[in-house]
PDB file of N, CA and C in Angstrom:
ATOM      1  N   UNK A   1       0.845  -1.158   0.000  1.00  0.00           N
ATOM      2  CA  UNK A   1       0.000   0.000   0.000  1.00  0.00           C
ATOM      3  C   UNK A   1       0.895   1.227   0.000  1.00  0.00           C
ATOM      4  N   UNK A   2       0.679   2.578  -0.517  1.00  0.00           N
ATOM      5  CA  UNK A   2       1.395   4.038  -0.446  1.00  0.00           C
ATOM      6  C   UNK A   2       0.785   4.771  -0.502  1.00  0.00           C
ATOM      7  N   UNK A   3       0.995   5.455   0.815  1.00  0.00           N
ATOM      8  CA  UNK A   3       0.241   6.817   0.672  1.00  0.00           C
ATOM      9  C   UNK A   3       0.681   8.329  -0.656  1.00  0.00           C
ATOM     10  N   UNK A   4       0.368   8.911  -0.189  1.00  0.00           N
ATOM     11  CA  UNK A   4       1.101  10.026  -0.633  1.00  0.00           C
ATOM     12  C   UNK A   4       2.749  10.393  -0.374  1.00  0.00           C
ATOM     13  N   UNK A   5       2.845  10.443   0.241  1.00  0.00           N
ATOM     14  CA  UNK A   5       4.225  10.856   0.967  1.00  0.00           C
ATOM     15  C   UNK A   5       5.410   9.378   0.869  1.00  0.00           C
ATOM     16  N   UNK A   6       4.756   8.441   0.536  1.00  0.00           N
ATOM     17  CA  UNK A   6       6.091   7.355   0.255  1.00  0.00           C
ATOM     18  C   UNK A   6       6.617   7.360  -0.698  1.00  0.00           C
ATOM     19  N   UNK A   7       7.424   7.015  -0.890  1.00  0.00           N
ATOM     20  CA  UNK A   7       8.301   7.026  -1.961  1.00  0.00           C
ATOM     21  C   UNK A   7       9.583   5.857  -2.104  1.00  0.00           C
ATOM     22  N   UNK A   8       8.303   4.900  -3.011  1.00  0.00           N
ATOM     23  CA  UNK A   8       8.838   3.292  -2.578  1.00  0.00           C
ATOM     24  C   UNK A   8      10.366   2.827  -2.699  1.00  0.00           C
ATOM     25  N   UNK A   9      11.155   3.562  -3.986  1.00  0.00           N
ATOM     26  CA  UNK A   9      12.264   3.417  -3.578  1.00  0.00           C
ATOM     27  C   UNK A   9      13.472   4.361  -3.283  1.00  0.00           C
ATOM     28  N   UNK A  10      13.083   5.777  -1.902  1.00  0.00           N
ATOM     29  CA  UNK A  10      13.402   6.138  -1.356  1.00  0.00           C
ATOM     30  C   UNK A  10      13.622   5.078   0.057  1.00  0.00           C
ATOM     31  N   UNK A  11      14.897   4.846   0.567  1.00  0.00           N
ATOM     32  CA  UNK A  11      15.151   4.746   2.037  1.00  0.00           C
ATOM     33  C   UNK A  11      14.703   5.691   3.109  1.00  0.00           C
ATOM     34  N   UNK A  12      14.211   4.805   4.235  1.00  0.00           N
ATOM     35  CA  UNK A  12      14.419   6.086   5.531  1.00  0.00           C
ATOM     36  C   UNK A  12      15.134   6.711   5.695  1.00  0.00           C
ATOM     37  N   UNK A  13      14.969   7.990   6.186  1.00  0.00           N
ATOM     38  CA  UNK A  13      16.337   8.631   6.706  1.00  0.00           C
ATOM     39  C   UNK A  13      16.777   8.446   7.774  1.00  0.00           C
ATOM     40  N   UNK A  14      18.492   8.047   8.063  1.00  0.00           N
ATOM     41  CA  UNK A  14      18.728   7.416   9.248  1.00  0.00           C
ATOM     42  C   UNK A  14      17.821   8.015  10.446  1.00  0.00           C
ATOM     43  N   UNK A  15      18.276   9.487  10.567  1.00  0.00           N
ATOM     44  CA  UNK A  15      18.323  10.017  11.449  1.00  0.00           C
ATOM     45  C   UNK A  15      16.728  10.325  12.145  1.00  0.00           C
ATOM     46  N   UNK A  16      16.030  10.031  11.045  1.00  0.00           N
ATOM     47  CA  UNK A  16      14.326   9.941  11.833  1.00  0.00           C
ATOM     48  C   UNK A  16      14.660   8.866  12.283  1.00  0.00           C
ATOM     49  N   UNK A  17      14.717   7.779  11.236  1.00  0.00           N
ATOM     50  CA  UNK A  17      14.579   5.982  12.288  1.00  0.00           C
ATOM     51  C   UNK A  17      14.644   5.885  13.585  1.00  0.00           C
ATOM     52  N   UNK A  18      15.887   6.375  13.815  1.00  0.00           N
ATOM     53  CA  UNK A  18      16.595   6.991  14.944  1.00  0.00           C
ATOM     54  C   UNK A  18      15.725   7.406  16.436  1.00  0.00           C
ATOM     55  N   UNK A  19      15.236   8.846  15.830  1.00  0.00           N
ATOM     56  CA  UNK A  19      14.419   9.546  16.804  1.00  0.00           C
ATOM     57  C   UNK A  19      13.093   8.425  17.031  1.00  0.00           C
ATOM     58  N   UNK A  20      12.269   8.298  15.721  1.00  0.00           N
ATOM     59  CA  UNK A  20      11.339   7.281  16.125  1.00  0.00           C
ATOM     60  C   UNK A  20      11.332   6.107  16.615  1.00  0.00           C
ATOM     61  N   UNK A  21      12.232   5.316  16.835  1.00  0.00           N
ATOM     62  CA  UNK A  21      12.794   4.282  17.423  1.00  0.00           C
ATOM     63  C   UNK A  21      13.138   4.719  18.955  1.00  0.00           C
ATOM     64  N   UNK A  22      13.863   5.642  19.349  1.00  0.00           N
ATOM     65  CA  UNK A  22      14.198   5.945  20.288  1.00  0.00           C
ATOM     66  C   UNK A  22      13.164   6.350  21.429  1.00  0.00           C
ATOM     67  N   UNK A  23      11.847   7.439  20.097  1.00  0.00           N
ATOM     68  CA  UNK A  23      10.832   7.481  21.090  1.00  0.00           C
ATOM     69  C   UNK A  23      10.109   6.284  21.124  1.00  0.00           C
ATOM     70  N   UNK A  24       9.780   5.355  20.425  1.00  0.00           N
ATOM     71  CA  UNK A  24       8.966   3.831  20.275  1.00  0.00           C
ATOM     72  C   UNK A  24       9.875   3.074  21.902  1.00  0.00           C
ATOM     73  N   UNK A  25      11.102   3.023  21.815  1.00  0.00           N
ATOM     74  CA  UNK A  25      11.702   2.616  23.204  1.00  0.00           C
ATOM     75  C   UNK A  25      11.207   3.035  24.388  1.00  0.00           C
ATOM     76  N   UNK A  26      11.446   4.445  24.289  1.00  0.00           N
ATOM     77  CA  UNK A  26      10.662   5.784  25.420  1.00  0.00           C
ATOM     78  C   UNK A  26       9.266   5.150  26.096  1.00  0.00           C
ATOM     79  N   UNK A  27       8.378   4.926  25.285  1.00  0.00           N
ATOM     80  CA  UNK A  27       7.133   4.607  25.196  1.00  0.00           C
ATOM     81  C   UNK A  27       7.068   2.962  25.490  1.00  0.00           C
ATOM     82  N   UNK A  28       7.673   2.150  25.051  1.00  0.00           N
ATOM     83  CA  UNK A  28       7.578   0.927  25.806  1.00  0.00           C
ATOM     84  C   UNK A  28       8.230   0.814  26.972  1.00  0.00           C
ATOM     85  N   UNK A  29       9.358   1.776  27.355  1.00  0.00           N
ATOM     86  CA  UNK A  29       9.623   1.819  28.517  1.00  0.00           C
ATOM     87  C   UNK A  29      10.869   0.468  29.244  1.00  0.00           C
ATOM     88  N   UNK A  30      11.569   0.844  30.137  1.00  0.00           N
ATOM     89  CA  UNK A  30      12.873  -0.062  30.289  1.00  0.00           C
ATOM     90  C   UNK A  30      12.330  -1.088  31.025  1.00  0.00           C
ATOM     91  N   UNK A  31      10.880  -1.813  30.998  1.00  0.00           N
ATOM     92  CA  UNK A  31      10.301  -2.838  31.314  1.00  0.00           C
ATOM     93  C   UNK A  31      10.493  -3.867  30.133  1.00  0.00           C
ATOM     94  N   UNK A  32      10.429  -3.142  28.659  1.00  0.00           N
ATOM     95  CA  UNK A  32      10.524  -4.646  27.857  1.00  0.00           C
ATOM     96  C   UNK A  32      11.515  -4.840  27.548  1.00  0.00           C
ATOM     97  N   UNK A  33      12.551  -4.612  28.222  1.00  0.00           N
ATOM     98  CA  UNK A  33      13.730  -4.869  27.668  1.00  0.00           C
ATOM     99  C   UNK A  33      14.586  -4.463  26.320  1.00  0.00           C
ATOM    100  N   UNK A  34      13.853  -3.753  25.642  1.00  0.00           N
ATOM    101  CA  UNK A  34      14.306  -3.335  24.296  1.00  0.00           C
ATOM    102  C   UNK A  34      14.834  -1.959  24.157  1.00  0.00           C
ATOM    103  N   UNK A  35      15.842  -2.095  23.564  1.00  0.00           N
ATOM    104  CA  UNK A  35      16.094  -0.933  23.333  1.00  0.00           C
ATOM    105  C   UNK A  35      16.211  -0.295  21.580  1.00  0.00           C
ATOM    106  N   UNK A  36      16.272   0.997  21.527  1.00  0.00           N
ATOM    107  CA  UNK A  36      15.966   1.408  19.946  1.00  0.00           C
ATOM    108  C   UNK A  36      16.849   1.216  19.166  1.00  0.00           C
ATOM    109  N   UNK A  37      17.706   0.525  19.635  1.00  0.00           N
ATOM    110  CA  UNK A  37      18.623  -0.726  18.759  1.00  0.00           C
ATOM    111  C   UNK A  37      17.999  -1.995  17.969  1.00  0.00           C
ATOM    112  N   UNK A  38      17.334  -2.179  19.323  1.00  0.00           N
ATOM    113  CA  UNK A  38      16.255  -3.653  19.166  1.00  0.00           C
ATOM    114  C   UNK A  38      15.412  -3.209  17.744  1.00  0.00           C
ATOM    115  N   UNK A  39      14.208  -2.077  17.674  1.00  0.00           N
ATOM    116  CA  UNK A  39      13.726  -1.789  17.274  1.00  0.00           C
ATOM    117  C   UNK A  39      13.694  -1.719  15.371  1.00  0.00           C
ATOM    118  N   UNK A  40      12.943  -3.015  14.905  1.00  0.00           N
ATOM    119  CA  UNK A  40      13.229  -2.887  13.295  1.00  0.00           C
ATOM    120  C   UNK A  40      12.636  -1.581  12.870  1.00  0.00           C
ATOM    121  N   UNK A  41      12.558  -1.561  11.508  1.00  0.00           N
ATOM    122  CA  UNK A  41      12.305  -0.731  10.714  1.00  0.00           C
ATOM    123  C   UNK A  41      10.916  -1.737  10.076  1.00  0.00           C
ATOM    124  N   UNK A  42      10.771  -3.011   9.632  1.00  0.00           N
ATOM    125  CA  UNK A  42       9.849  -3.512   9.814  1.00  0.00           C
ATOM    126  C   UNK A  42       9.034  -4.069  10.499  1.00  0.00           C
ATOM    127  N   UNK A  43       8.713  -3.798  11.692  1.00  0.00           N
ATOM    128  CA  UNK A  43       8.370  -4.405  12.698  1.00  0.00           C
ATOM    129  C   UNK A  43       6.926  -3.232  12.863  1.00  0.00           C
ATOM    130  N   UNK A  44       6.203  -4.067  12.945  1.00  0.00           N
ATOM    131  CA  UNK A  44       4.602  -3.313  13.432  1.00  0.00           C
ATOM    132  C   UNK A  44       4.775  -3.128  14.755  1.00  0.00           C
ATOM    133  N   UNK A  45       3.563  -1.986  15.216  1.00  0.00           N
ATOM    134  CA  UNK A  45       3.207  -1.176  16.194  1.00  0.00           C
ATOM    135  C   UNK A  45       3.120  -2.255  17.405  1.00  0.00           C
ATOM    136  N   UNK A  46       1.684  -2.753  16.949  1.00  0.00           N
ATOM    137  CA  UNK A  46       0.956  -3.273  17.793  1.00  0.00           C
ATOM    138  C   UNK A  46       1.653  -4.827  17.585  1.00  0.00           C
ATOM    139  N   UNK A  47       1.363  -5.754  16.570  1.00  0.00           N
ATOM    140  CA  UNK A  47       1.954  -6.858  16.443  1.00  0.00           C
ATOM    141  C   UNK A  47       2.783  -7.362  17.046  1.00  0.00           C
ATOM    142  N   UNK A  48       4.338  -6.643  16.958  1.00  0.00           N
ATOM    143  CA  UNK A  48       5.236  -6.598  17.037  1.00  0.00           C
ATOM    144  C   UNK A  48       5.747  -6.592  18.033  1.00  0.00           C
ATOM    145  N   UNK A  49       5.860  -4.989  17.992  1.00  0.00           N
ATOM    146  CA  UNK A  49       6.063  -3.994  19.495  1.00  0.00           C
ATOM    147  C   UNK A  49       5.136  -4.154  20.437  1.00  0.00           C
ATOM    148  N   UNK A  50       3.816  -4.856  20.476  1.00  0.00           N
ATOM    149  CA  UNK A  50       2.992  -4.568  21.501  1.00  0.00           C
ATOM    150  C   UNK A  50       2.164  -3.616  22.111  1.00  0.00           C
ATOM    151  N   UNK A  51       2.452  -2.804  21.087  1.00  0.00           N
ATOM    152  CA  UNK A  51       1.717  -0.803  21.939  1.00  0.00           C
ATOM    153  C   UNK A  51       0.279  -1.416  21.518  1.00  0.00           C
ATOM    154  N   UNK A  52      -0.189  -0.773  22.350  1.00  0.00           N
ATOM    155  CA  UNK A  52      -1.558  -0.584  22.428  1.00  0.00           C
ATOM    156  C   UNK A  52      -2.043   0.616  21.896  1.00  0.00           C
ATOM    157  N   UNK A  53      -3.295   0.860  21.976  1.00  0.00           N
ATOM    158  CA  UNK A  53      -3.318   2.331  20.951  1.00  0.00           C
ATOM    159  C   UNK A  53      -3.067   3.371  21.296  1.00  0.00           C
ATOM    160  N   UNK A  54      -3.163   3.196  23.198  1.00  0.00           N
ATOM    161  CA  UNK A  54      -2.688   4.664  23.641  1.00  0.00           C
ATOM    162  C   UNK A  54      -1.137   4.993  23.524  1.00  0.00           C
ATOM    163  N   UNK A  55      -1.064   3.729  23.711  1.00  0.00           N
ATOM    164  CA  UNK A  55       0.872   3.779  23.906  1.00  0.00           C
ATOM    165  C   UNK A  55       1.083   4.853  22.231  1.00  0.00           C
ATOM    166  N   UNK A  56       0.409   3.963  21.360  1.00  0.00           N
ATOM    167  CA  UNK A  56       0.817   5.006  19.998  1.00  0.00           C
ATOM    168  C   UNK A  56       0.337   6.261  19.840  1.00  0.00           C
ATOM    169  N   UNK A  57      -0.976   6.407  20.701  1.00  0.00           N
ATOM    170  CA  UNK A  57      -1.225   7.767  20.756  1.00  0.00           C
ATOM    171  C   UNK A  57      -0.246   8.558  21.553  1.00  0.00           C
ATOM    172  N   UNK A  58       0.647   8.133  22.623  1.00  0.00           N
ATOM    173  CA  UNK A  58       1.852   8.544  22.832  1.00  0.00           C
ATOM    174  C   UNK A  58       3.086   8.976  22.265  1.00  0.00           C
ATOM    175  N   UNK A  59       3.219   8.060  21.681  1.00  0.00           N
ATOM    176  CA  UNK A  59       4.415   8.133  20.507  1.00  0.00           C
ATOM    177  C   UNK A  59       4.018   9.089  19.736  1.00  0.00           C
ATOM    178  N   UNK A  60       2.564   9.032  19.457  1.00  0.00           N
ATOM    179  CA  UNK A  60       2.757  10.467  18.234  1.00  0.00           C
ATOM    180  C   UNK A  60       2.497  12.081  18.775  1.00  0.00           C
ATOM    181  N   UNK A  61       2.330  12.017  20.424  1.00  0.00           N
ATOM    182  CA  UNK A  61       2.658  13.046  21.425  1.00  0.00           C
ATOM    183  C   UNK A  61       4.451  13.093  21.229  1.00  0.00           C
ATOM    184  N   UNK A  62       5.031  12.403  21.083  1.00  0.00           N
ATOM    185  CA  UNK A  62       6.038  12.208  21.791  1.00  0.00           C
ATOM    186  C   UNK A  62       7.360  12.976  20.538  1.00  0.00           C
ATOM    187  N   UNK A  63       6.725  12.759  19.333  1.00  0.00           N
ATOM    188  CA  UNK A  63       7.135  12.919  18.047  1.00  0.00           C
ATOM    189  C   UNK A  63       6.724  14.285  17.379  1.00  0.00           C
ATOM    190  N   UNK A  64       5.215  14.592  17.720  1.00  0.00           N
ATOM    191  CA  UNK A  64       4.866  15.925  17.758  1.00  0.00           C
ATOM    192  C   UNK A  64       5.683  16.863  18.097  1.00  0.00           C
ATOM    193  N   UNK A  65       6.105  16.364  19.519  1.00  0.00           N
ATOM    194  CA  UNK A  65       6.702  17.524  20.089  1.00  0.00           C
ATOM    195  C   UNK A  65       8.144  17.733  19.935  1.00  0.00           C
ATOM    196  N   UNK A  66       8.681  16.633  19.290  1.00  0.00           N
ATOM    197  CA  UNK A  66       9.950  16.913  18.567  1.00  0.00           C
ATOM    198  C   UNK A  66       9.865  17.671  17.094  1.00  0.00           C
ATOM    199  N   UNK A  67       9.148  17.421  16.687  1.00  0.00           N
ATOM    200  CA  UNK A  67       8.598  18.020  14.913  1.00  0.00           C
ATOM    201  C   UNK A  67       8.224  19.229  15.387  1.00  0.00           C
ATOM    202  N   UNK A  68       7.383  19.899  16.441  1.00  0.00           N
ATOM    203  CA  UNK A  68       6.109  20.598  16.862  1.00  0.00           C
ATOM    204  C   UNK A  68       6.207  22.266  16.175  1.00  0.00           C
ATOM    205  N   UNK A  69       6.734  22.463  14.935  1.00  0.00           N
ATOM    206  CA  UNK A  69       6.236  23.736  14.050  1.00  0.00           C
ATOM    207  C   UNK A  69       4.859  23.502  13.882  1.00  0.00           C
ATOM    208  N   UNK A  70       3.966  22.675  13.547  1.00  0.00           N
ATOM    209  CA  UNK A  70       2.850  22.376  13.046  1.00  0.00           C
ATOM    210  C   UNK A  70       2.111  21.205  13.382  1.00  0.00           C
ATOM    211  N   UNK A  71       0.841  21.447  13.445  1.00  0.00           N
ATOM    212  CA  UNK A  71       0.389  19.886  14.030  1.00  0.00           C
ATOM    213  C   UNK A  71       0.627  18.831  12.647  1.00  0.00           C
ATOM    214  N   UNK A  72       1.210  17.553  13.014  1.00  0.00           N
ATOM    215  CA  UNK A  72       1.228  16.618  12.558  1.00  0.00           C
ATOM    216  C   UNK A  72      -0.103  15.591  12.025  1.00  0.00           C
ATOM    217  N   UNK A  73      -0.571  15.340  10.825  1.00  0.00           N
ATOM    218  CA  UNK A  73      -2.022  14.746  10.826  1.00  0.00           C
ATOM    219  C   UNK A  73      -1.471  12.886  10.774  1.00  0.00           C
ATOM    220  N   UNK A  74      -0.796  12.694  12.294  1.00  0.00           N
ATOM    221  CA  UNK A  74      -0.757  11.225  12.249  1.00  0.00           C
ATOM    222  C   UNK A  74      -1.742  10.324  12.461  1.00  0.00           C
ATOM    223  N   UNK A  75      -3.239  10.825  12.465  1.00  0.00           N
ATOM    224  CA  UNK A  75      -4.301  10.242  12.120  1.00  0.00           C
ATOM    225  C   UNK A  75      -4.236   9.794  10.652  1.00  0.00           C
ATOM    226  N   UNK A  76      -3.527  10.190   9.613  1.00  0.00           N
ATOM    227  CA  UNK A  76      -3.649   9.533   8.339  1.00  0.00           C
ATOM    228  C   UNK A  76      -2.868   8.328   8.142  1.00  0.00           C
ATOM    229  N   UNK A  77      -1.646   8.244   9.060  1.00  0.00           N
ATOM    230  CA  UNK A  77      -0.858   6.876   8.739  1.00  0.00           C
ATOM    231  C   UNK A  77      -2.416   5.755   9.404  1.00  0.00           C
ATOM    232  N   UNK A  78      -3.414   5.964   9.540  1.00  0.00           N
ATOM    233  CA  UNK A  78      -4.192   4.540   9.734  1.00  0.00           C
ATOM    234  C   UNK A  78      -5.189   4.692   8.829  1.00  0.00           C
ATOM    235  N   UNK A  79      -5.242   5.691   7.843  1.00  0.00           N
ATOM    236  CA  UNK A  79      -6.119   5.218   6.498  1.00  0.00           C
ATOM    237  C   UNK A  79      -5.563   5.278   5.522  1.00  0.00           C
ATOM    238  N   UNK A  80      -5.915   3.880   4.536  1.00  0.00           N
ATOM    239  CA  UNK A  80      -5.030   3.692   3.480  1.00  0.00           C
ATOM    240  C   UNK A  80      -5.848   4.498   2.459  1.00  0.00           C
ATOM    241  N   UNK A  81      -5.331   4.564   1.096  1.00  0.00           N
ATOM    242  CA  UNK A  81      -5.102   6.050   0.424  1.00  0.00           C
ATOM    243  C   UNK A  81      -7.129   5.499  -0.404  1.00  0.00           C
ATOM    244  N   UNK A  82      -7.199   4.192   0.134  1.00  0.00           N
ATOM    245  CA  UNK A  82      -8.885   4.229  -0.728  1.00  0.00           C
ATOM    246  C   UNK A  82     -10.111   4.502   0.586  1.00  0.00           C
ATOM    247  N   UNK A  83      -9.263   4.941   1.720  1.00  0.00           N
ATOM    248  CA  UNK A  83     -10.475   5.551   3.364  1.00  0.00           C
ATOM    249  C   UNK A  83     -10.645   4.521   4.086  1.00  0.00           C
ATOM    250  N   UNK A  84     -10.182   2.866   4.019  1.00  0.00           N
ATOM    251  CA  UNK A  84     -10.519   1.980   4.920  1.00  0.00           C
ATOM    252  C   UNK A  84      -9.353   2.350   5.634  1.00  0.00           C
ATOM    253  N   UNK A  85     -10.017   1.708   7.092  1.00  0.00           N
ATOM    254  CA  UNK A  85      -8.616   1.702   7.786  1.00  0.00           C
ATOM    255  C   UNK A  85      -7.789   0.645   8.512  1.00  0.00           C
ATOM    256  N   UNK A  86      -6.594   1.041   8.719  1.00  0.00           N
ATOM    257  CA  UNK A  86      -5.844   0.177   8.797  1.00  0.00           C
ATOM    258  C   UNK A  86      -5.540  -0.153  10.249  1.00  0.00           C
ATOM    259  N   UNK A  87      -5.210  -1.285  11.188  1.00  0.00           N
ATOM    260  CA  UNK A  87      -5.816  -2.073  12.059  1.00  0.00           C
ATOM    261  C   UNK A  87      -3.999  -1.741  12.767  1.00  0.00           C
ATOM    262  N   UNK A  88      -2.923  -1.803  12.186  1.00  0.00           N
ATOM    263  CA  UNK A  88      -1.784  -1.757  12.408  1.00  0.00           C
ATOM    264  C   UNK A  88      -0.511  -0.987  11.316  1.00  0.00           C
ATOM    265  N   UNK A  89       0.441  -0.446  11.983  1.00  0.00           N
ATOM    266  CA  UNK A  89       1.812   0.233  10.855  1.00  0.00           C
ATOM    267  C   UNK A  89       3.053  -0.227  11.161  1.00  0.00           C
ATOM    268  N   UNK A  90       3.731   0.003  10.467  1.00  0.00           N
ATOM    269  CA  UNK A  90       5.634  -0.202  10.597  1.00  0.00           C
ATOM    270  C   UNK A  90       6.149   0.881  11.005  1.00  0.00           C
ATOM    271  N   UNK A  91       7.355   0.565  11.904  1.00  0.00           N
ATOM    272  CA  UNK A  91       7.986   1.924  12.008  1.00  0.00           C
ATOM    273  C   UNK A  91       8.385   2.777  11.063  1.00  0.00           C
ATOM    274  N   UNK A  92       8.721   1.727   9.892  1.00  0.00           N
ATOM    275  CA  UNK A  92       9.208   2.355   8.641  1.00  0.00           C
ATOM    276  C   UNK A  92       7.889   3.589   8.013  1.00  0.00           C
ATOM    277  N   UNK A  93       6.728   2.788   7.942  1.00  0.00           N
ATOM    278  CA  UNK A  93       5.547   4.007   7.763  1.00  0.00           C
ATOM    279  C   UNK A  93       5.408   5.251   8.479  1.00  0.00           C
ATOM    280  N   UNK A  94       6.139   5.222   9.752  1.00  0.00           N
ATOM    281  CA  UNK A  94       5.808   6.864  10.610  1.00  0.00           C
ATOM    282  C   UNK A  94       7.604   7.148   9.786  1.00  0.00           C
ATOM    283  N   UNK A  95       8.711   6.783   9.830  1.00  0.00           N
ATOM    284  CA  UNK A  95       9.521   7.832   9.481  1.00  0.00           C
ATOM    285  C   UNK A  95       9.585   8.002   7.952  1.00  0.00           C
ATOM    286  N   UNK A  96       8.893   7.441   7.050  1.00  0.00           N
ATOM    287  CA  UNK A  96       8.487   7.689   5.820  1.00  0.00           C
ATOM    288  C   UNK A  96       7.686   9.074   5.561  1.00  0.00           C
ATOM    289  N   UNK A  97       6.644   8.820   6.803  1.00  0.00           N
ATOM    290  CA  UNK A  97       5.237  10.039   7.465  1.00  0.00           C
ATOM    291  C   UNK A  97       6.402  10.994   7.314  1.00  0.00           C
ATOM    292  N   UNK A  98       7.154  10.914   8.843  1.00  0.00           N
ATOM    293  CA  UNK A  98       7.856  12.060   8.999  1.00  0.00           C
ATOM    294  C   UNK A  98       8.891  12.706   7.849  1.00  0.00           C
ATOM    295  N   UNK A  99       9.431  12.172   7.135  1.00  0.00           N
ATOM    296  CA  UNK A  99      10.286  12.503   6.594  1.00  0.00           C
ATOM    297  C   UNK A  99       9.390  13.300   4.980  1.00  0.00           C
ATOM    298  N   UNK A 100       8.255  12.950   5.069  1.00  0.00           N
ATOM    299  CA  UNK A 100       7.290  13.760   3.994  1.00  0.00           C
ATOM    300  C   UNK A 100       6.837  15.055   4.806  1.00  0.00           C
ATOM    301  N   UNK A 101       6.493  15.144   5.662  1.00  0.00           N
ATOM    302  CA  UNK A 101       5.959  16.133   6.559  1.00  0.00           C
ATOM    303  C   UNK A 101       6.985  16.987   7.419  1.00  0.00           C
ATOM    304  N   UNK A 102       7.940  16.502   7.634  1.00  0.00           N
ATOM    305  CA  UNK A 102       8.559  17.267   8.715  1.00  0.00           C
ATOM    306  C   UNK A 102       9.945  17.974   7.425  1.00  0.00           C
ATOM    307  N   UNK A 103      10.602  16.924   7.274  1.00  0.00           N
ATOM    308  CA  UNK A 103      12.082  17.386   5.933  1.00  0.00           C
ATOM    309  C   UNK A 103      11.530  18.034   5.032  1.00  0.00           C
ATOM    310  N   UNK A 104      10.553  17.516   4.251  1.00  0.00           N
ATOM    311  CA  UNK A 104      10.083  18.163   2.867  1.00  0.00           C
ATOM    312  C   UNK A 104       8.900  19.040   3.234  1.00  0.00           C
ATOM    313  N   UNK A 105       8.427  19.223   4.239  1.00  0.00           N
ATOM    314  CA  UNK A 105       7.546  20.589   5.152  1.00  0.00           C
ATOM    315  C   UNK A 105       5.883  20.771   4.031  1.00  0.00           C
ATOM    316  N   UNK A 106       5.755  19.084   3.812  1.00  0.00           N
ATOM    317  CA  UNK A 106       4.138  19.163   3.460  1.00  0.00           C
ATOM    318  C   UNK A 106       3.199  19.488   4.389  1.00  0.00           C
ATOM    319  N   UNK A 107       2.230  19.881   3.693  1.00  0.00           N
ATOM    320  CA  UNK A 107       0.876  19.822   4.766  1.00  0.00           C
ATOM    321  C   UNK A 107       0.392  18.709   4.921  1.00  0.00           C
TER     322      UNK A 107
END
């Protein structure tokens, strides 16, 4: 699936992975043992990682406020580009998000 903002054979940029990983760690907290080392680039939210939805409604507090020129519409990484929605994401999908929205300064 691709939204708008992917760009299938563009790579992440390290340095989001990075931050989003680091906050995805933040947010699971030094209970699961993982650290944003651990953390793939393919690895789902919930599946995967285990967050629950608030936990991700965290993460995208958490990411906001690192980005925070503008509100972030990370309500769209859970509808795919035909309006159903989507149940779970990859980390790779939020720094894809970010790196359309925050580097290249879309709306």
């Amino acid at each position: 699936m691709s939204w708008p903002w992917q760009k299938p054979e563009n790579e992440p940029k390290e340095t989001l992975l990075q931050e989003v990983t680091q906050a995805i760690a933040q947010v699971l907290g030094c209970s699961s043992g993982r650290t944003h080392a651990d953390i793939q680039p393919t690895a789902y939210l919930g599946a995967d990682l285990g967050l629950s939805s608030i936990a991700v409604a965290r993460l995208a507090g958490l990411l906001q406020k690192q980005h925070g020129k503008k509100p972030l519409p990370f309500h769209k990484l859970f509808v795919k580009p035909d309006g159903s929605m989507l149940q779970d994401i990859r980390v790779s999908d939020i720094v894809t998000f970010l790196e359309w929205h925050v580097l290249n300064s879309h709306p």
